[in-house]
C-alpha atoms as a PDB file:
ATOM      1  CA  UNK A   1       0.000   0.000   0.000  1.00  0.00           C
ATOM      2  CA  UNK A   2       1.168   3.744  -0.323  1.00  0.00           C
ATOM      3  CA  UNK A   3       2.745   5.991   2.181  1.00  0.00           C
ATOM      4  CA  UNK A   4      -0.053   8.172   4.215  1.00  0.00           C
ATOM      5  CA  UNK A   5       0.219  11.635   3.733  1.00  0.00           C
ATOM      6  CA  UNK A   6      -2.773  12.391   6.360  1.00  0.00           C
ATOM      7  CA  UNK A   7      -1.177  14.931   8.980  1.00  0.00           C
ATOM      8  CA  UNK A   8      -1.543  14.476  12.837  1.00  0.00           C
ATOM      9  CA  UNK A   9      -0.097  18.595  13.263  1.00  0.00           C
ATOM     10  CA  UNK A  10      -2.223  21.477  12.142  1.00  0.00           C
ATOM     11  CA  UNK A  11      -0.373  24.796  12.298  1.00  0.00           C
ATOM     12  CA  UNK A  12      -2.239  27.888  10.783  1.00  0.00           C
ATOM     13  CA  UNK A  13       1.015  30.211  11.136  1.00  0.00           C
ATOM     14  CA  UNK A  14       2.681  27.732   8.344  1.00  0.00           C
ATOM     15  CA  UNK A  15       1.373  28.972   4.636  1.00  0.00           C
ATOM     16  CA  UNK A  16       3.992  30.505   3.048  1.00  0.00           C
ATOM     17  CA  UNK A  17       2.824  27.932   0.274  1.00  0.00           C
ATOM     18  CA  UNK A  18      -0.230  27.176  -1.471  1.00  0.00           C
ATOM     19  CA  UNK A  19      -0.218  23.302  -1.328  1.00  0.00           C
ATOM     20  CA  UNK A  20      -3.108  20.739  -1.143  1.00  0.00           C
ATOM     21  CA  UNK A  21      -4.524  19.360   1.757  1.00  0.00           C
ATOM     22  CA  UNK A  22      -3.306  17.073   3.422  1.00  0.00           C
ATOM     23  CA  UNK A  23      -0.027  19.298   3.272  1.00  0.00           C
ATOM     24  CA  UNK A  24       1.657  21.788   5.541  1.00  0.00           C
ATOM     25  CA  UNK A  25       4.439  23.236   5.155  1.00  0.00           C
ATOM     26  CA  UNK A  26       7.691  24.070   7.772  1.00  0.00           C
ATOM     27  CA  UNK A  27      10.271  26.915   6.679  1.00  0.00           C
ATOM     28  CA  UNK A  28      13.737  26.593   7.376  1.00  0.00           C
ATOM     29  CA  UNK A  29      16.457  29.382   7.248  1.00  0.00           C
ATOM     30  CA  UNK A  30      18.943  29.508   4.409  1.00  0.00           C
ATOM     31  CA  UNK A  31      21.627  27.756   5.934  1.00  0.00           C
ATOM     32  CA  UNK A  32      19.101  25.058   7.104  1.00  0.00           C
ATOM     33  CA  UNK A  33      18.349  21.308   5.475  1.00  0.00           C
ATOM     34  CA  UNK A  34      15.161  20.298   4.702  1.00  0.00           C
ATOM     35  CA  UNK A  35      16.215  16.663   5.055  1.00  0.00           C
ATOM     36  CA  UNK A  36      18.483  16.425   7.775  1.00  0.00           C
ATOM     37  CA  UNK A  37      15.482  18.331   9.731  1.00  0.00           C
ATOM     38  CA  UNK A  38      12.648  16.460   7.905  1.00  0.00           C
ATOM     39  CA  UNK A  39      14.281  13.250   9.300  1.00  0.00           C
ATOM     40  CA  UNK A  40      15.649  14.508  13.309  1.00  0.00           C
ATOM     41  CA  UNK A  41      11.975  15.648  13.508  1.00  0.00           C
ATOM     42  CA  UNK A  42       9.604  13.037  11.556  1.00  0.00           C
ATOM     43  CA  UNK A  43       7.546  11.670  14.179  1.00  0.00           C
ATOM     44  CA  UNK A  44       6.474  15.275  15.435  1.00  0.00           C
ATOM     45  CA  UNK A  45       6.316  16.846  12.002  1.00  0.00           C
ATOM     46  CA  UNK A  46       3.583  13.795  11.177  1.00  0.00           C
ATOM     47  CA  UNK A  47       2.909  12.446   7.745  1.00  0.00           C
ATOM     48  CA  UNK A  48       2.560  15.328   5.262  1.00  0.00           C
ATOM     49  CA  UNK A  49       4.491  17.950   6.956  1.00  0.00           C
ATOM     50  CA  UNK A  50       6.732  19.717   3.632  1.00  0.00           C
ATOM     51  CA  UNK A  51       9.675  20.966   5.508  1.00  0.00           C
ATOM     52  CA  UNK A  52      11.850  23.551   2.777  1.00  0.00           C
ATOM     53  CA  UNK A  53      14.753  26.144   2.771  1.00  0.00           C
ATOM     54  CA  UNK A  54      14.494  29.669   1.331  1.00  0.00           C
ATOM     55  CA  UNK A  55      17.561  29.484  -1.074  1.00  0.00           C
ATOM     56  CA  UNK A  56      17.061  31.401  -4.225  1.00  0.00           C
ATOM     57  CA  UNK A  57      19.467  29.276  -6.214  1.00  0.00           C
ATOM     58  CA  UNK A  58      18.124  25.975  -5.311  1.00  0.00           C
ATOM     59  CA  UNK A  59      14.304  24.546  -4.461  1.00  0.00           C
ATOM     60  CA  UNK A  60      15.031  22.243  -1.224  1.00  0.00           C
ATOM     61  CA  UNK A  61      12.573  20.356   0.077  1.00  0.00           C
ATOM     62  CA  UNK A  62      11.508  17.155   1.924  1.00  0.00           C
ATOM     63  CA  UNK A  63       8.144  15.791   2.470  1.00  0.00           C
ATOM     64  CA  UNK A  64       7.459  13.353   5.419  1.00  0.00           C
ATOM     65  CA  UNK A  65       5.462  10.430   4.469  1.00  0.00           C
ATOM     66  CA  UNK A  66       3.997   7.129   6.507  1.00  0.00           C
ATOM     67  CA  UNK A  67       3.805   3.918   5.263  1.00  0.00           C
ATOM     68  CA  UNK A  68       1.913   1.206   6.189  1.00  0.00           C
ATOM     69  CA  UNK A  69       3.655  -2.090   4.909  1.00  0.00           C
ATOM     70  CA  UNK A  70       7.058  -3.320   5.699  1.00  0.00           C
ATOM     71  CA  UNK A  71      10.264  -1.188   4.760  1.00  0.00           C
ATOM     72  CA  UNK A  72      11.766  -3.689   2.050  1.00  0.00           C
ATOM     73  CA  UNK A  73       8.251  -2.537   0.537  1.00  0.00           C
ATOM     74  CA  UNK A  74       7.507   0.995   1.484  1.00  0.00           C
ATOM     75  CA  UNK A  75      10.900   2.178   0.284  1.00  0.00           C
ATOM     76  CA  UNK A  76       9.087   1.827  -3.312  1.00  0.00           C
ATOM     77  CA  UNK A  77       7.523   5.225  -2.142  1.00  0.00           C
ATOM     78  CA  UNK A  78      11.209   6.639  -3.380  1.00  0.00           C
ATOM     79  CA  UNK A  79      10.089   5.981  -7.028  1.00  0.00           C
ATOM     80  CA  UNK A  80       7.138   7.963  -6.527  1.00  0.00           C
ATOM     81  CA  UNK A  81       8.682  11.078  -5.298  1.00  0.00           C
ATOM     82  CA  UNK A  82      10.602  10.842  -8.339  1.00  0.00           C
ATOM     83  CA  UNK A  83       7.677  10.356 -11.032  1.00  0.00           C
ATOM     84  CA  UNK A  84       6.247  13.550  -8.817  1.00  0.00           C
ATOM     85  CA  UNK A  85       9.874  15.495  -9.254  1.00  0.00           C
ATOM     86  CA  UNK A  86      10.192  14.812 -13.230  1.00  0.00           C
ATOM     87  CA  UNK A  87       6.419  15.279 -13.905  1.00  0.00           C
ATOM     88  CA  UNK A  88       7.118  18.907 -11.988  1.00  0.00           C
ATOM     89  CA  UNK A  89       9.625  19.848 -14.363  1.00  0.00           C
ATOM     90  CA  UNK A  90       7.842  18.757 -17.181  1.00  0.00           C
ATOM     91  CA  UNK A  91       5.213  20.763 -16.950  1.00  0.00           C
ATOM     92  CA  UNK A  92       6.825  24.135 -16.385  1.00  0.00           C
ATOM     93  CA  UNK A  93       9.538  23.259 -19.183  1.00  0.00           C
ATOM     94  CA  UNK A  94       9.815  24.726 -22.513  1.00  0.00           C
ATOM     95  CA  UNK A  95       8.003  22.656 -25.281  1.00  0.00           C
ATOM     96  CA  UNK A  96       9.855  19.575 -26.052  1.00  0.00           C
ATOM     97  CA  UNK A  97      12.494  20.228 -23.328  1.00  0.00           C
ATOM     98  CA  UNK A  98      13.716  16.463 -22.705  1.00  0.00           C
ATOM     99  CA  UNK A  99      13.881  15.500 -18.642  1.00  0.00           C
ATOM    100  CA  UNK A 100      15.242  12.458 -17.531  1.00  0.00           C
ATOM    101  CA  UNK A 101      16.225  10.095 -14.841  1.00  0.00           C
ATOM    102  CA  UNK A 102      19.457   8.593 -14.019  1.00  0.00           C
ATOM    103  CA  UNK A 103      18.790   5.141 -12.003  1.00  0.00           C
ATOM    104  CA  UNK A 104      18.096   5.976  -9.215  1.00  0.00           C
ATOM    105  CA  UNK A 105      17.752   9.537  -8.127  1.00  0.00           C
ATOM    106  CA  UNK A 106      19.609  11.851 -10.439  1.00  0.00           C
ATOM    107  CA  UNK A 107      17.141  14.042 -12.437  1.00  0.00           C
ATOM    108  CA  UNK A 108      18.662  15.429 -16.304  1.00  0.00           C
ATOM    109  CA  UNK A 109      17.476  18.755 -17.831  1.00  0.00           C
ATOM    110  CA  UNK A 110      18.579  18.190 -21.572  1.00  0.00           C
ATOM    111  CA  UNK A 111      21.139  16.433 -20.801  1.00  0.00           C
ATOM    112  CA  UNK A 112      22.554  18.453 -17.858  1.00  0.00           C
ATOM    113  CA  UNK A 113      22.056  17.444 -14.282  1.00  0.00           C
ATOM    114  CA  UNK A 114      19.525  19.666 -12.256  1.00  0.00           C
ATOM    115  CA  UNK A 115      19.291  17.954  -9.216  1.00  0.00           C
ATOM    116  CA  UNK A 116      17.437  14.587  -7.929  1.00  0.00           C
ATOM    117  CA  UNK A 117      16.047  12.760  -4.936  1.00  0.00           C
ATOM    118  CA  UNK A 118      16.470  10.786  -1.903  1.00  0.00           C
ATOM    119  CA  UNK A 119      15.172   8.847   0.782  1.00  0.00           C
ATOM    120  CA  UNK A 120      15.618   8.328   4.677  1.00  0.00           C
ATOM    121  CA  UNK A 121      14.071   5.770   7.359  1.00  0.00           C
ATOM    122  CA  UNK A 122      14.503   5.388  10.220  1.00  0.00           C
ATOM    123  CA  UNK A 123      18.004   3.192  11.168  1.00  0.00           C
ATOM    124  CA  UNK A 124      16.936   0.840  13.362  1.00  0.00           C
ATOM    125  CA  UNK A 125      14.709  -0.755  11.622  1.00  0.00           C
ATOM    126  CA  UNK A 126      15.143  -4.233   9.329  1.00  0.00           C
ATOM    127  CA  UNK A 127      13.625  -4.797   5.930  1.00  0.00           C
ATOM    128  CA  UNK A 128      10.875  -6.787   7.577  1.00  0.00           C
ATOM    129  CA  UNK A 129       9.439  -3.820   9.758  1.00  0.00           C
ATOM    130  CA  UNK A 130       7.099  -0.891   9.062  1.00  0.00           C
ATOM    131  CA  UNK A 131       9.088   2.137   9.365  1.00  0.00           C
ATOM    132  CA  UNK A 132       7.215   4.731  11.520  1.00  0.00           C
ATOM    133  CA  UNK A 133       8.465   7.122   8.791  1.00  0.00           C
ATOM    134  CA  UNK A 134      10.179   8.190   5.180  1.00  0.00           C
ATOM    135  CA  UNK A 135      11.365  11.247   4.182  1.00  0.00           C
ATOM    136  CA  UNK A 136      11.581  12.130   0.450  1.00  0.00           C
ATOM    137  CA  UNK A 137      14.012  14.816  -0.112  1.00  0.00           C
ATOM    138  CA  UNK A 138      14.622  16.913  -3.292  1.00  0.00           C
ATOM    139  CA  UNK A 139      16.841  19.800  -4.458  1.00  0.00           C
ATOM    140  CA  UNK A 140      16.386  20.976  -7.811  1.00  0.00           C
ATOM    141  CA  UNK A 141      18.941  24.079  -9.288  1.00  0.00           C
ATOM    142  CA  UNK A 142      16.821  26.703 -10.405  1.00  0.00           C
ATOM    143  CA  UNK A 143      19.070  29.468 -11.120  1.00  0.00           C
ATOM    144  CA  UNK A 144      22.980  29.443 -11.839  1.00  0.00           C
ATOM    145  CA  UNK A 145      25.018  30.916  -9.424  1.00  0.00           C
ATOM    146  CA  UNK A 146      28.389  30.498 -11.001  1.00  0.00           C
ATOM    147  CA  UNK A 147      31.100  32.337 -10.944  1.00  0.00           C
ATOM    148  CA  UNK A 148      32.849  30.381 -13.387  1.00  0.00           C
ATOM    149  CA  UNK A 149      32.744  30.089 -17.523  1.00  0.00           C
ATOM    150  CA  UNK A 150      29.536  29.065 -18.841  1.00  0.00           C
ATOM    151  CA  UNK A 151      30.649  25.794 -20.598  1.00  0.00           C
ATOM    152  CA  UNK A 152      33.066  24.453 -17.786  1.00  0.00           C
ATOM    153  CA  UNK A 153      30.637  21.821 -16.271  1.00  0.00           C
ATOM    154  CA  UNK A 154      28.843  20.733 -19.643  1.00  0.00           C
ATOM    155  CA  UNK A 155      26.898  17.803 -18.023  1.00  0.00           C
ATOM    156  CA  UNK A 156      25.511  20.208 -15.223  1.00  0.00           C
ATOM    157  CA  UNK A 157      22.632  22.853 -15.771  1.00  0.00           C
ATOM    158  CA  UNK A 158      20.057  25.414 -14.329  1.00  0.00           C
ATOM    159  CA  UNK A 159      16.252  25.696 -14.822  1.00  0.00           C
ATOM    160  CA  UNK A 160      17.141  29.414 -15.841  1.00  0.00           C
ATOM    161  CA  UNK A 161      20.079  27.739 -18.389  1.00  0.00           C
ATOM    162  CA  UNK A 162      17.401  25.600 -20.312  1.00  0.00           C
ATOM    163  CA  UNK A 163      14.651  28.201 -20.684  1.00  0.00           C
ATOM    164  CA  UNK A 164      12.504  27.954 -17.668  1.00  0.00           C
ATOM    165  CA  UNK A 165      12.625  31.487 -16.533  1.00  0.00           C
ATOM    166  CA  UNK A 166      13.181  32.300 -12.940  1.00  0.00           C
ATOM    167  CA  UNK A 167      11.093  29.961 -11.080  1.00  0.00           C
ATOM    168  CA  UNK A 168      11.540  30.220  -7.864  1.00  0.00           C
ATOM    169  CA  UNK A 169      11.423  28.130  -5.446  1.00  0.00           C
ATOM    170  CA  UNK A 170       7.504  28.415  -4.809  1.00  0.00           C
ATOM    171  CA  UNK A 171       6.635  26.900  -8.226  1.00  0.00           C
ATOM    172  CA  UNK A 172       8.771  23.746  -7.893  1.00  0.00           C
ATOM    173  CA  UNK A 173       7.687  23.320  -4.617  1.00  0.00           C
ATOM    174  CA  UNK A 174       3.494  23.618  -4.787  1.00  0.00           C
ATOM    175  CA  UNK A 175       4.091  21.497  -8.522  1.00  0.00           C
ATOM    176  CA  UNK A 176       5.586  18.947  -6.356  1.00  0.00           C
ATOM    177  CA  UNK A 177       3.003  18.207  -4.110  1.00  0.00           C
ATOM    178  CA  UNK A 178      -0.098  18.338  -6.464  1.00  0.00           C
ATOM    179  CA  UNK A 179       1.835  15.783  -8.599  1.00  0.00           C
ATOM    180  CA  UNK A 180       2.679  13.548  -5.388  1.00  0.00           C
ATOM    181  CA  UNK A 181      -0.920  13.149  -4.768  1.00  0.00           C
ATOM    182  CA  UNK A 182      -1.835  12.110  -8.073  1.00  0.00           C
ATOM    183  CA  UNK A 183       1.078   9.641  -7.926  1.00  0.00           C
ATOM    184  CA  UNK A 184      -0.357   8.046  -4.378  1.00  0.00           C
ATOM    185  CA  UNK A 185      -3.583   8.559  -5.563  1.00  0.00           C
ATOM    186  CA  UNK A 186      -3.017   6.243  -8.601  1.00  0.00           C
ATOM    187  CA  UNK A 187      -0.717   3.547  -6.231  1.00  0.00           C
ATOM    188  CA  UNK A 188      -4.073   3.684  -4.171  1.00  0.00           C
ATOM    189  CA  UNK A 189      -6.599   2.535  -6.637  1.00  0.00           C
ATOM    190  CA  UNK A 190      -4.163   0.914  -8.923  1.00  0.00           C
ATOM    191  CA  UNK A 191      -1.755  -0.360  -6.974  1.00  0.00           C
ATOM    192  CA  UNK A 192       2.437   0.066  -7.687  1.00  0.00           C
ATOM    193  CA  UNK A 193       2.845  -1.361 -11.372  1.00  0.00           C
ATOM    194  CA  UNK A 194       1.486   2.412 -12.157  1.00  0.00           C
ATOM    195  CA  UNK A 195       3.950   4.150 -10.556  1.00  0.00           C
ATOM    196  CA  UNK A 196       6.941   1.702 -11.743  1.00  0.00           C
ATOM    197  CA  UNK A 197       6.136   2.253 -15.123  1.00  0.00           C
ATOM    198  CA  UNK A 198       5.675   5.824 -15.211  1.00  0.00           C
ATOM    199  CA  UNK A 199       9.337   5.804 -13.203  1.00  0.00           C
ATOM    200  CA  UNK A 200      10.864   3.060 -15.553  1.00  0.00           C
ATOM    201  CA  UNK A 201       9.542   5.958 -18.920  1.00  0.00           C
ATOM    202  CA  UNK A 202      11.589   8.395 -17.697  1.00  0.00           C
ATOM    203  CA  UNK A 203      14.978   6.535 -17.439  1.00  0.00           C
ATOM    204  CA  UNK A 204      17.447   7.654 -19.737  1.00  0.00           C
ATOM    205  CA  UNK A 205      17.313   4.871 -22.210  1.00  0.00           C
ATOM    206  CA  UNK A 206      19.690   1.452 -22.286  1.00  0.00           C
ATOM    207  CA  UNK A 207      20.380  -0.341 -25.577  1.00  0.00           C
ATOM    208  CA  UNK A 208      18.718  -3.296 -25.696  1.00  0.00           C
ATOM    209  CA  UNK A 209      17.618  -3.344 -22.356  1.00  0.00           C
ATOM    210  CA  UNK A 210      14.509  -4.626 -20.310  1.00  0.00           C
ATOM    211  CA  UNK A 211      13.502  -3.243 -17.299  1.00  0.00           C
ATOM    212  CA  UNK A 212      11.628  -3.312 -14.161  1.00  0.00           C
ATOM    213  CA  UNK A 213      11.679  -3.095 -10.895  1.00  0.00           C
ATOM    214  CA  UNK A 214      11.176  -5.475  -8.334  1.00  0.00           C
ATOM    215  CA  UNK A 215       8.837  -6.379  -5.232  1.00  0.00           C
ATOM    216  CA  UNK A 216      12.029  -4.494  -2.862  1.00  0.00           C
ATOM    217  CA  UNK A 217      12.957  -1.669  -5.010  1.00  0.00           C
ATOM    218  CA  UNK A 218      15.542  -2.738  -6.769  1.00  0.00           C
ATOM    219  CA  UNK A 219      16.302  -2.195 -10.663  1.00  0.00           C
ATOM    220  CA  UNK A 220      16.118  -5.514 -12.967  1.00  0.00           C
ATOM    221  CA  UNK A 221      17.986  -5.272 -15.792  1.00  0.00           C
ATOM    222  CA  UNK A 222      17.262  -7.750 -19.146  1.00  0.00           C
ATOM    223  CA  UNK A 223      19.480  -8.382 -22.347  1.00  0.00           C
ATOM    224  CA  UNK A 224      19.401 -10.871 -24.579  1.00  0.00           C
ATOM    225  CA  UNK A 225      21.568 -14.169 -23.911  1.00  0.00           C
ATOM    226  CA  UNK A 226      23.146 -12.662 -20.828  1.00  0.00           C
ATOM    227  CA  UNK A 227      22.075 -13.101 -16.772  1.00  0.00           C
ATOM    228  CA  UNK A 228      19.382 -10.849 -15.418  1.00  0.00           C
ATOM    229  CA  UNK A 229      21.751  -7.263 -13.732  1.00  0.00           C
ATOM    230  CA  UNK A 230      20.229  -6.725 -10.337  1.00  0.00           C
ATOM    231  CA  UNK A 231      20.904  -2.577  -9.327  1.00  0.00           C
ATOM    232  CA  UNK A 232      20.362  -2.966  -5.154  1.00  0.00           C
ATOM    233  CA  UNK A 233      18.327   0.342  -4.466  1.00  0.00           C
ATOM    234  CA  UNK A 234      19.423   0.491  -0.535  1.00  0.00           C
ATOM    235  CA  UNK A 235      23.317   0.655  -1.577  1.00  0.00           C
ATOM    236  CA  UNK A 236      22.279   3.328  -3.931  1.00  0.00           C
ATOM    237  CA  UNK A 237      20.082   5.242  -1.702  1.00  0.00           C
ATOM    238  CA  UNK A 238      22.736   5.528   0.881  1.00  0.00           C
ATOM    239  CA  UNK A 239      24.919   8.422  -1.384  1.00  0.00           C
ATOM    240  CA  UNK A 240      23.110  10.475  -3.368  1.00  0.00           C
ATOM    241  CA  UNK A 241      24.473  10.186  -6.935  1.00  0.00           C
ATOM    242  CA  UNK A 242      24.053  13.947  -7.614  1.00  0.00           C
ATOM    243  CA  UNK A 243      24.609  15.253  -4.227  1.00  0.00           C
ATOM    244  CA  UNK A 244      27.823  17.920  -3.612  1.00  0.00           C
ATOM    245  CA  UNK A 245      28.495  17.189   0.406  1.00  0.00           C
ATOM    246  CA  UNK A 246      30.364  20.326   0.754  1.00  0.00           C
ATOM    247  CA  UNK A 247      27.352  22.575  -1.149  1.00  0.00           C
ATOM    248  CA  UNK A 248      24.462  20.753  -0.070  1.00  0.00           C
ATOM    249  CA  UNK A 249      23.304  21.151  -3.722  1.00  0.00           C
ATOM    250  CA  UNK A 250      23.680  19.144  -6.644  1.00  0.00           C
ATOM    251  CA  UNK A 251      27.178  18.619  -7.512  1.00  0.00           C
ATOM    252  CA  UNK A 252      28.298  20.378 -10.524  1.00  0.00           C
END
């Protein structure tokens, strides 16, 4: 089953966004991080608390969910928050602007990375338990900041770079969450092969390669005459492919 989103904490102060029930969102400084708080604080926050920082150059964000199946399971909920992340950017792109995914978190504007997603649960519990929590982070780069020659990182990018205009982070942010709920909402009444599908359309593409993803997350890869590639998600999940430690931000 998918995560709840249903809040437990109603706080009337919070709407410096316009999201959909059952959101609510918690500001943060610019120094702070969305994730590293969205994770110390999960079981007060409650499901659907949207914890973000106000950074102009980057949209940072972390939504708390709660699932109700066992972890090996509910960390499936990652792949949603990414459908929700690329279907954002899709629909405040230019026309034909391509957006993809690099397995598993990295999100591609064109060709340049933008940013991506990640996941965190609580440590002490096994595959076989229901986490009392997930956090799905994001950071997306919405405007370049650089000092440095435009050119120098060719396989990095900014919304601004690729035609999107100066967002913001509010746009990124209240896109997010309307197109999380419709990707719960379909797990819901559909169940997961929905959401895997949607995720598995947006991976950059592999020659000659079957995919799919399997019961626990991971990535199953198929080619002819050769032995099925297992990608372990949990491995993956545990650096961020397109995370800069030292930033905070996606790496350039």
């Amino acid at each position: 089953m998918p995560p709840e989103l249903r809040s437990r904490i109603r706080d009337p102060n919070a709407r410096t966004l316009d999201l959909p029930p059952p959101f609510r969102a918690v500001a943060l400084r610019e120094l702070g991080d969305a994730f590293a708080h969205a994770c110390a604080h999960a079981l007060e926050l409650g499901a659907g608390t949207l914890v973000f920082v106000g950074r102009f150059d980057i949209a940072e964000f972390a939504v708390v969910l709660e699932p109700d199946e066992p972890l090996v399971h509910a960390r499936r909920a990652f792949y949603a928050g990414m459908v929700a992340l690329a279907d954002t950017l899709a629909a405040l792109a230019p026309p034909e602007k391509p957006i993809a995914i690099e397995w598993p978190d990295a999100l591609y504007v064109d060709g340049g990375l933008v940013g991506g997603g990640r996941l965190g649960w609580p440590e002490r519990v096994d595959g076989r338990g229901r986490p009392d929590w997930l956090v799905f982070g994001a950071a997306i780069r919405t405007v370049s900041m650089s000092a440095e020659e435009a050119g120098l990182h060719p396989l990095a990018t900014a919304l601004d770079e690729e035609g999107f205009g100066i967002l913001g982070l509010r746009r990124v942010v209240e896109g997010f969450a309307r197109h999380l709920m419709v990707a719960i909402d379909r797990w819901q009444e559909a169940g997961y092969a929905p959401i895997a599908e949607d995720y598995l359309s947006k991976l950059k593409p592999e020659r000659l390669a079957q995919r799919n993803i399997g019961e626990n997350g991971d990535l199953h890869v198929r080619r002819a005459g050769k032995p099925i590639e297992r990608r372990k998600l949990v491995p993956a999940l545990k650096v961020p492919s397109w995370l800069d430690p030292t930033t905070g931000g996606p790496r350039l």
